[in-house]
Each structure stands twice: as C-alpha cells, then as structure tokens.
C-alpha atoms as a PDB file:
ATOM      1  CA  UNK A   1       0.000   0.000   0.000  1.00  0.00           C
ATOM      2  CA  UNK A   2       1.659   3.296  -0.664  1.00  0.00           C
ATOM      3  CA  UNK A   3       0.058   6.656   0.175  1.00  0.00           C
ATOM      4  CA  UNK A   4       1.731  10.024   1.357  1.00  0.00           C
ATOM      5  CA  UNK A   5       5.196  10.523   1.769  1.00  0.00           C
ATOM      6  CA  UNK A   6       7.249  11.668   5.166  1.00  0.00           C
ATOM      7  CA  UNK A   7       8.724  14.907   4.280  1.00  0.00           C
ATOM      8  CA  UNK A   8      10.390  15.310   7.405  1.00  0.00           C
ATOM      9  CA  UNK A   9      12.000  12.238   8.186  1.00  0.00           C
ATOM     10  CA  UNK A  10      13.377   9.279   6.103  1.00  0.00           C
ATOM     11  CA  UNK A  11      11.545   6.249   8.113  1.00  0.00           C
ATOM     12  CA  UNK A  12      11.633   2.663   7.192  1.00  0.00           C
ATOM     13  CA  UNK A  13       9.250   1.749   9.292  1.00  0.00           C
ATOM     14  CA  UNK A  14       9.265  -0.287  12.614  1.00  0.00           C
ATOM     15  CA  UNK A  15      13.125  -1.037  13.983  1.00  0.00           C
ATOM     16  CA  UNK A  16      11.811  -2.779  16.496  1.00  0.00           C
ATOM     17  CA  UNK A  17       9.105  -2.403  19.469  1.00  0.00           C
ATOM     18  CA  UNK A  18       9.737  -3.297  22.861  1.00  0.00           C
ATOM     19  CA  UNK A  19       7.191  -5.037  25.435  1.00  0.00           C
ATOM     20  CA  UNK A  20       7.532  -6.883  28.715  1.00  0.00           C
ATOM     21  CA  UNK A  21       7.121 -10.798  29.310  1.00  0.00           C
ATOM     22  CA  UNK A  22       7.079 -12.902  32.561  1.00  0.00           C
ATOM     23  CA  UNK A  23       9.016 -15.587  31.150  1.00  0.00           C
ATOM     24  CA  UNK A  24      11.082 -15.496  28.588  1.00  0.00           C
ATOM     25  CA  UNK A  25      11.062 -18.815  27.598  1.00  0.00           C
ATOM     26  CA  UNK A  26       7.301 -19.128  27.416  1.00  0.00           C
ATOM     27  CA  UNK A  27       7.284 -16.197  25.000  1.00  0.00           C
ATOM     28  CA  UNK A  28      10.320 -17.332  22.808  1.00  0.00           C
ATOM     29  CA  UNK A  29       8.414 -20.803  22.461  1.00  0.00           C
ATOM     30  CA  UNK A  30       5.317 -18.876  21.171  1.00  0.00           C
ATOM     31  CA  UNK A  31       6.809 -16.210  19.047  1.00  0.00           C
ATOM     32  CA  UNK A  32       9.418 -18.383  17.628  1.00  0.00           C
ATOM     33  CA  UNK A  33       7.609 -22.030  17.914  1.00  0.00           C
ATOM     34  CA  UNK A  34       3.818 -20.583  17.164  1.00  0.00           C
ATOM     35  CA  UNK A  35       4.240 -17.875  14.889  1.00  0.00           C
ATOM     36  CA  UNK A  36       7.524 -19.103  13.652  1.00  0.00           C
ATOM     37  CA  UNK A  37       9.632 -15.695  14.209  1.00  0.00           C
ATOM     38  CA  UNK A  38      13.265 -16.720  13.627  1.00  0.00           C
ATOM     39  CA  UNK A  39      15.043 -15.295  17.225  1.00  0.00           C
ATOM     40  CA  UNK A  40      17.686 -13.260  16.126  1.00  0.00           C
ATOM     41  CA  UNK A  41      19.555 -11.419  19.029  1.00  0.00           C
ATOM     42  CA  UNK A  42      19.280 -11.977  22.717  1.00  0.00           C
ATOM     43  CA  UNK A  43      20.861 -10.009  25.498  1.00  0.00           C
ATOM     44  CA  UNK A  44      21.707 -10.207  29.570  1.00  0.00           C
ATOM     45  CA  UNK A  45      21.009  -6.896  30.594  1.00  0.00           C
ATOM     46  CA  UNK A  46      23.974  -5.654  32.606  1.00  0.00           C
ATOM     47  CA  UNK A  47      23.695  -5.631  36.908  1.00  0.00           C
ATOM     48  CA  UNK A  48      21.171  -8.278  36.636  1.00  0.00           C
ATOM     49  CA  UNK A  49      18.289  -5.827  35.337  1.00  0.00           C
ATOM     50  CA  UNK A  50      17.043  -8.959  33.035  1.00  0.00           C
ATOM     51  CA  UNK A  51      17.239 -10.075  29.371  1.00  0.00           C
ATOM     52  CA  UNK A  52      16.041  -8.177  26.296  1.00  0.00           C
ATOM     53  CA  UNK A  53      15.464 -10.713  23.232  1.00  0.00           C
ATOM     54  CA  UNK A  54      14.642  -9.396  19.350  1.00  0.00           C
ATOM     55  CA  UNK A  55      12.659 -11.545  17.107  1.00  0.00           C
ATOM     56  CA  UNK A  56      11.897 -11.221  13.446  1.00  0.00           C
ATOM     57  CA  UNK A  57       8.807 -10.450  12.409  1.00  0.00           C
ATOM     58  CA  UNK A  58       9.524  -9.746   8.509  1.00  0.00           C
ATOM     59  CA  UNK A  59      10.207  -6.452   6.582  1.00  0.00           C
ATOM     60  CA  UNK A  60      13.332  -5.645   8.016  1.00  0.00           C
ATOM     61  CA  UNK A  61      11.191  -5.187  11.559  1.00  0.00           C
ATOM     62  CA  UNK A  62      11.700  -6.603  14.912  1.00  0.00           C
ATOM     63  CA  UNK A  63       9.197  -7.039  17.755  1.00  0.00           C
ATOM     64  CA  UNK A  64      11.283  -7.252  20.864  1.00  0.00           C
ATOM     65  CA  UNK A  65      10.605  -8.731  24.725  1.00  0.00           C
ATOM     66  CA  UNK A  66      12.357  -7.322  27.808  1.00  0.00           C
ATOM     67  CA  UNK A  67      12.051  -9.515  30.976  1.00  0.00           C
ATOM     68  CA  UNK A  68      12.588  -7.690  34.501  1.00  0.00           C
ATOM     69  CA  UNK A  69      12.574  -9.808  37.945  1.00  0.00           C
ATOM     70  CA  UNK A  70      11.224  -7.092  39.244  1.00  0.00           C
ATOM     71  CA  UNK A  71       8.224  -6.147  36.730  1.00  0.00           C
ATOM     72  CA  UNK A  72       4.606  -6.161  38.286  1.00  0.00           C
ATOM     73  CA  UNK A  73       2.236  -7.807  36.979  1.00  0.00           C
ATOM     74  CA  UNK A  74      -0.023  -6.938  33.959  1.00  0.00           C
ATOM     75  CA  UNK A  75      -3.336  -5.588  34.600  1.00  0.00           C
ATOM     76  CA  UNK A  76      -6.197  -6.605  32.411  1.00  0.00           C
ATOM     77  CA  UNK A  77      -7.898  -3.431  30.841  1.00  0.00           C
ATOM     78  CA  UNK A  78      -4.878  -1.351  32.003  1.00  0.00           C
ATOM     79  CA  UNK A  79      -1.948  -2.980  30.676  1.00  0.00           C
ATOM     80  CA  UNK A  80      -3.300  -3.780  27.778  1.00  0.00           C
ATOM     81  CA  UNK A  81      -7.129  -4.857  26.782  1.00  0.00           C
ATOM     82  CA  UNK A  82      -8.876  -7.506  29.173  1.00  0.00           C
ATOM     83  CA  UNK A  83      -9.531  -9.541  25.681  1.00  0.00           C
ATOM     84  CA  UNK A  84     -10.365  -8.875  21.973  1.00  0.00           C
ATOM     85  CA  UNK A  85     -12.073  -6.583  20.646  1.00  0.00           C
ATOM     86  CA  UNK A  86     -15.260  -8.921  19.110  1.00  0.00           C
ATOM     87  CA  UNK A  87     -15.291  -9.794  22.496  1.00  0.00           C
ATOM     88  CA  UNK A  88     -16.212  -5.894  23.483  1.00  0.00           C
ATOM     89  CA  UNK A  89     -12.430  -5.881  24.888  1.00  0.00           C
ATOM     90  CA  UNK A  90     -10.558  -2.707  23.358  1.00  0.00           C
ATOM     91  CA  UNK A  91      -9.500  -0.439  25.760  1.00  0.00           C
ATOM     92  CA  UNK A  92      -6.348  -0.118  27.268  1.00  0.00           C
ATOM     93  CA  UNK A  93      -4.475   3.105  29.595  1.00  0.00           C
ATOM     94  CA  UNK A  94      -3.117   5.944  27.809  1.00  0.00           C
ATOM     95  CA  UNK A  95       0.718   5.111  27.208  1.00  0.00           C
ATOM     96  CA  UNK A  96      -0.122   1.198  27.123  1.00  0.00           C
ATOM     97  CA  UNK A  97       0.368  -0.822  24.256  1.00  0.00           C
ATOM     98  CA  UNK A  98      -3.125  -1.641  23.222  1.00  0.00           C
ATOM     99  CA  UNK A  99      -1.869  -4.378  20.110  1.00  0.00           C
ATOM    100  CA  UNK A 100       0.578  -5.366  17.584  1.00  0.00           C
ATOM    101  CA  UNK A 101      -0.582  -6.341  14.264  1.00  0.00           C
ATOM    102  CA  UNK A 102       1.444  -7.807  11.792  1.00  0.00           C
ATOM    103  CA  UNK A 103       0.825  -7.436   8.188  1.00  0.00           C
ATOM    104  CA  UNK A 104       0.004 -10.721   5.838  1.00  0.00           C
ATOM    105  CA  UNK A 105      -0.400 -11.231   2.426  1.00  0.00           C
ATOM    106  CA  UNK A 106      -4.020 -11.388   1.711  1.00  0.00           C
ATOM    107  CA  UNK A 107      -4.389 -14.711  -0.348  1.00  0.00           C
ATOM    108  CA  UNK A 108      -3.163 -16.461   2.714  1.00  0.00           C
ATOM    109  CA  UNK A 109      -4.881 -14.587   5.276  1.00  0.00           C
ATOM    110  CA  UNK A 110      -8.044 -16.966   5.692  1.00  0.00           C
ATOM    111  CA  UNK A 111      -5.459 -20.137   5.416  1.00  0.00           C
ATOM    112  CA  UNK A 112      -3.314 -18.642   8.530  1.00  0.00           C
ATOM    113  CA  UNK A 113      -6.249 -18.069  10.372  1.00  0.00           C
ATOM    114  CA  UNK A 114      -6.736 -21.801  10.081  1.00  0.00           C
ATOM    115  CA  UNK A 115      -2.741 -22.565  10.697  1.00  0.00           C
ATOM    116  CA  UNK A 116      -3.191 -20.423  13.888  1.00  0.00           C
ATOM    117  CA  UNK A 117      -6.072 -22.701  15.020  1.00  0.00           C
ATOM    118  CA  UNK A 118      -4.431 -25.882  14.307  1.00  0.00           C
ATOM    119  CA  UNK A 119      -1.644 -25.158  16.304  1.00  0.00           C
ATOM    120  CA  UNK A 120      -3.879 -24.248  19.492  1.00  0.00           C
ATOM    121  CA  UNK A 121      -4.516 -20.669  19.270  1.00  0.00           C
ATOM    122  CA  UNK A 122      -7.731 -19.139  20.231  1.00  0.00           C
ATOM    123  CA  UNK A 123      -8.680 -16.825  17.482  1.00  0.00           C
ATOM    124  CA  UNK A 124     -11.004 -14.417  16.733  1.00  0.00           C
ATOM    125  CA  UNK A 125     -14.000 -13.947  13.998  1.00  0.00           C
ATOM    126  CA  UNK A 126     -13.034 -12.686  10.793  1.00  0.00           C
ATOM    127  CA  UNK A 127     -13.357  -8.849  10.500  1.00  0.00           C
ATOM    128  CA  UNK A 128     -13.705  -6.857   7.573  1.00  0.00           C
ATOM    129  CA  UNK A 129     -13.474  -3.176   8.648  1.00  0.00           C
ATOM    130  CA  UNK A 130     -15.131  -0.805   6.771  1.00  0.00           C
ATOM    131  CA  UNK A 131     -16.481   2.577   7.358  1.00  0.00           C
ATOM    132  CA  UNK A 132     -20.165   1.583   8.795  1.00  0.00           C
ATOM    133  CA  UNK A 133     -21.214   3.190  11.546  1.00  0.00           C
ATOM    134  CA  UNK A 134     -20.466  -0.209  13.685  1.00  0.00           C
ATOM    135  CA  UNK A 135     -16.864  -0.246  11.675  1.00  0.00           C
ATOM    136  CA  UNK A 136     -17.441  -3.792  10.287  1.00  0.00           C
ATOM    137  CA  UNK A 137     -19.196  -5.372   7.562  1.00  0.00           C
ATOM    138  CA  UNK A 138     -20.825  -8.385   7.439  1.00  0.00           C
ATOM    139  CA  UNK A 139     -18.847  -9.869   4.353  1.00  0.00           C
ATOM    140  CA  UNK A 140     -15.962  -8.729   2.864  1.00  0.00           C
ATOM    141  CA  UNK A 141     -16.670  -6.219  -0.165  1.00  0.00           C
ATOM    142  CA  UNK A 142     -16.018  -3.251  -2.051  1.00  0.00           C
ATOM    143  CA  UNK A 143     -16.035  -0.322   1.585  1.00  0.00           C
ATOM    144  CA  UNK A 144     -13.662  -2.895   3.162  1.00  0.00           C
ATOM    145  CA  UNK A 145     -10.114  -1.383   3.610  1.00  0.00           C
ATOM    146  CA  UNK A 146      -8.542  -4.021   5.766  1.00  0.00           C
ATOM    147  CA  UNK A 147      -9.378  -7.484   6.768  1.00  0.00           C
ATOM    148  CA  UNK A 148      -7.983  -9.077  10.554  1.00  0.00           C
ATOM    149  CA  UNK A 149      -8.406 -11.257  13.130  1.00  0.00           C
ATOM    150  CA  UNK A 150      -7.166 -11.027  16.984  1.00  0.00           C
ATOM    151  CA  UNK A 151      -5.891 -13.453  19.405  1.00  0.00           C
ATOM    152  CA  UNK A 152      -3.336 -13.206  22.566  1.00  0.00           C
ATOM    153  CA  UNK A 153      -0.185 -14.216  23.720  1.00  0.00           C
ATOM    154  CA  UNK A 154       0.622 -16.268  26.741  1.00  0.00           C
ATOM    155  CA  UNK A 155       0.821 -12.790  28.932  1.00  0.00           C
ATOM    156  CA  UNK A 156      -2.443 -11.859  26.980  1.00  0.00           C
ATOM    157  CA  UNK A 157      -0.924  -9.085  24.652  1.00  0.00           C
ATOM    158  CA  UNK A 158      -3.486  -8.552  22.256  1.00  0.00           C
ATOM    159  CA  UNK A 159      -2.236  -9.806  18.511  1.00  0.00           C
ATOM    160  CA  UNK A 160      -3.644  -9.323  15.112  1.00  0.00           C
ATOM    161  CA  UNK A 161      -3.160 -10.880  11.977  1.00  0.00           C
ATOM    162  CA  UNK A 162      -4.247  -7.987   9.274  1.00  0.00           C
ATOM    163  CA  UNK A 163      -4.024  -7.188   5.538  1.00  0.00           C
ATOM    164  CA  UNK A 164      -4.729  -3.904   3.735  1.00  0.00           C
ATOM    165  CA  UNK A 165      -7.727  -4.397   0.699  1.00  0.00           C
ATOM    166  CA  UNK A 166      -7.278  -0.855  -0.811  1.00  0.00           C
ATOM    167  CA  UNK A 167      -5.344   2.174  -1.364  1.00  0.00           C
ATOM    168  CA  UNK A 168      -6.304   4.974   0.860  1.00  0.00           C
ATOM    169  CA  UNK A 169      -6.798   8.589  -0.385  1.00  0.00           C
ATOM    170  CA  UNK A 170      -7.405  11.991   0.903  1.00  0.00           C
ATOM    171  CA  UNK A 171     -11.237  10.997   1.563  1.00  0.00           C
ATOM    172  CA  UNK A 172      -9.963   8.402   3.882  1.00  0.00           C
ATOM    173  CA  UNK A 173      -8.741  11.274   6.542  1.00  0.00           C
ATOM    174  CA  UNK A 174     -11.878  12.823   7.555  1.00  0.00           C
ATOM    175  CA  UNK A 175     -12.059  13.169  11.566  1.00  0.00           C
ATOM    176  CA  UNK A 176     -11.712  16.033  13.750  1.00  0.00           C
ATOM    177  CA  UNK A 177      -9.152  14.586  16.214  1.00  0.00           C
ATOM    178  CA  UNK A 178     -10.634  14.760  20.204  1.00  0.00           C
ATOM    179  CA  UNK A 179      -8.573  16.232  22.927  1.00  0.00           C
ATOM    180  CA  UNK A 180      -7.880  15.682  26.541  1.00  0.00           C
ATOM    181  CA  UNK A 181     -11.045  17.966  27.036  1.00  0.00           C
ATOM    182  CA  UNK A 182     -13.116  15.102  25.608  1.00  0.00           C
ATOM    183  CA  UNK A 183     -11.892  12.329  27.844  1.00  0.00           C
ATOM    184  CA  UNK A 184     -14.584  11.017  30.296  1.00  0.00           C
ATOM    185  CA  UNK A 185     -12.256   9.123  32.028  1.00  0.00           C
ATOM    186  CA  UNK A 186     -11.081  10.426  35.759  1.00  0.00           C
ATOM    187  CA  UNK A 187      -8.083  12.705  35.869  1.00  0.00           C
ATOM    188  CA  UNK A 188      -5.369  11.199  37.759  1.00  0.00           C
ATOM    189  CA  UNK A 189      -2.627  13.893  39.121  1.00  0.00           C
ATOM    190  CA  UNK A 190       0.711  13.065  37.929  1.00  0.00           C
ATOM    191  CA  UNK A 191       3.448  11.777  40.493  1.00  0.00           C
ATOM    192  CA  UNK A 192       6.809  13.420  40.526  1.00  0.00           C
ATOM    193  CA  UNK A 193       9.259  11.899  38.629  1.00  0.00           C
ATOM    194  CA  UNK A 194      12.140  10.306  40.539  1.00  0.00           C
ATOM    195  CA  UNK A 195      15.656  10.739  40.096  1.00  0.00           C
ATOM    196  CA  UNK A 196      17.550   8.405  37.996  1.00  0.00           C
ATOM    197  CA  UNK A 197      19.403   6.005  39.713  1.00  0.00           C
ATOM    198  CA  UNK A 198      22.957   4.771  38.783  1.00  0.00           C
ATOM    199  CA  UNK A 199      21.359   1.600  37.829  1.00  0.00           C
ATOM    200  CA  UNK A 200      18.997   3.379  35.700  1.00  0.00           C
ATOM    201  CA  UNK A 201      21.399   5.923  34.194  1.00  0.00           C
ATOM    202  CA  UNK A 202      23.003   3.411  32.694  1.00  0.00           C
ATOM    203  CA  UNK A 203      19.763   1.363  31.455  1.00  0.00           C
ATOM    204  CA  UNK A 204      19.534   0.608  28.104  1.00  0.00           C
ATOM    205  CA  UNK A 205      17.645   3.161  25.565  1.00  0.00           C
ATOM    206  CA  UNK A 206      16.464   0.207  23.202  1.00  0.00           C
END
C-alpha cells in the first residue's frame, strides 16, 4: 500500500518495538515455535536488570521482549485490553500498548487463520473493517479497507493478523481529532518523577 510521503523524516518503518514478558522462555516458544519468528539477538542486561530478546517479524522489523525480575504484573484493561475486541475488549491506559498487528499477504490470510487454530490458538472472527457506523461489515466487499483477526499471547498481549484491501486517499482522513477535554475518564494527578538512579542511568535506551 503506498500513500503520502514523510517529508520530514526518512523512516523505514518499525526497527523494532519493545514489550515486557514474565518468562522469557514461554514467550520465545510462542513467538518463535507458534508464529515461527526466527530469534535473532538476545541479550543479559547488565547488573542483573534482566534479558532483552529481538525476534523477526519480517520487513526488516523486529518485535522485541524485555524480561525484569522485578516487573509487576499486567493488569487486564490497564496494561493492555482484558480480551479482543469482538469480544467488546478494546480499551487499554493511555501510554499502554493496546496491540501489535502484523501485516500478511491477503491470499493467505483466511489459510493462517486456520494454521493459527491448528496449532492451538484461540482466534477471533473474521473482520472486515469498513467505514459503517459499527466499523465492520458483514462480508468482505467493495467499503472494506482491511481485513484481521485477533488473538493473545501467553501474557495476553493482544495480537492481530491484518491485511490492507485498498489504497487509501485523501477521503480516507476525515475526523476532527478529540482532545484531553473530551476524555470522560477520571483525571489522575501526575506523580513526581524520581531521580535516575545509577542503575537506571546506565539502562539501556532500546
């Protein structure tokens, strides 16, 4: 899919994006045995802070685990979304990562879907988003612009398998964005920041 061009900034997409598992191995035996993500560079973080491990996830991208000791737990709804979204599961905090999707080709779309199952995975419904007022048709056709499905990791980090169906043009971006004035949610006052610790000073930026 092509569409406008970055006049600011030369961007090749996605280096890599970093979230938090509670065990390591339990996530490399999903994203590498499940989805089949080759594991391509792990790392001990240094004064026993934990490991940071980058998979493959095609197109020159990386999706990327840290593991802490000392991480809390996720919170469902918080953390990321309590389940998926045909489930009426969607929302997340502000500064969470609500999901990942990763692109596939769309001839094999409905025949990974399947894969997925096969192997174990709960997955979700087809859905072909369009731009009906509920956001999805009932069969894929001409309005839809992408096509997905969602299912969850073994910490329940909301996945999607997705492909584009059209090019988008200038008709596409139609929405007054909302504001912090428009929230509904409470207001939470923002704690002071602590100082940086030696450990942390020297914490990786990745």
């Amino acid at each position: 899919m092509t569409g406008p061009k970055n006049t600011e900034f030369e961007l090749g997409g996605i280096n890599h994006l970093a979230l938090v598992s509670s065990d390591m191995k339990r996530t490399v035996d999903f994203y590498s045995g499940v989805l089949g993500m080759p594991l391509i560079k792990t790392i001990d973080l240094p004064a026993g802070m934990g490991q940071h491990f980058f998979f493959d996830c095609g197109g020159g991208d990386c999706i990327a685990f840290f593991w802490f000791p000392d991480a809390p737990d996720g919170v469902p709804g918080v953390s990321a979304p309590a389940g998926r979204p045909e489930q009426g599961e969607l929302l997340s905090a502000v500064g969470s990562m609500n999901h990942v999707a990763f692109h596939v080709p769309p001839e094999k779309f409905e025949e990974y879907r399947r894969r997925l199952k096969d192997k174990g995975v709960t997955v979700s419904p087809i859905l072909n988003h369009d731009d009906s007022p509920l956001g999805i048709a009932p069969e894929f056709g001409e309005g839809v612009f992408v096509r997905s499905f969602y299912f969850q990791d073994p910490d329940g980090i909301l996945l999607e398998f997705a492909c584009w169906t059209r090019t988008f043009t200038d008709a596409d971006v139609s929405h007054e964005p909302k504001t912090a004035a428009d929230r509904t949610a409470p207001k939470t006052v923002p704690t002071a920041v602590p100082t940086a610790t030696t450990k942390e000073q020297h914490a990786p930026t990745a």
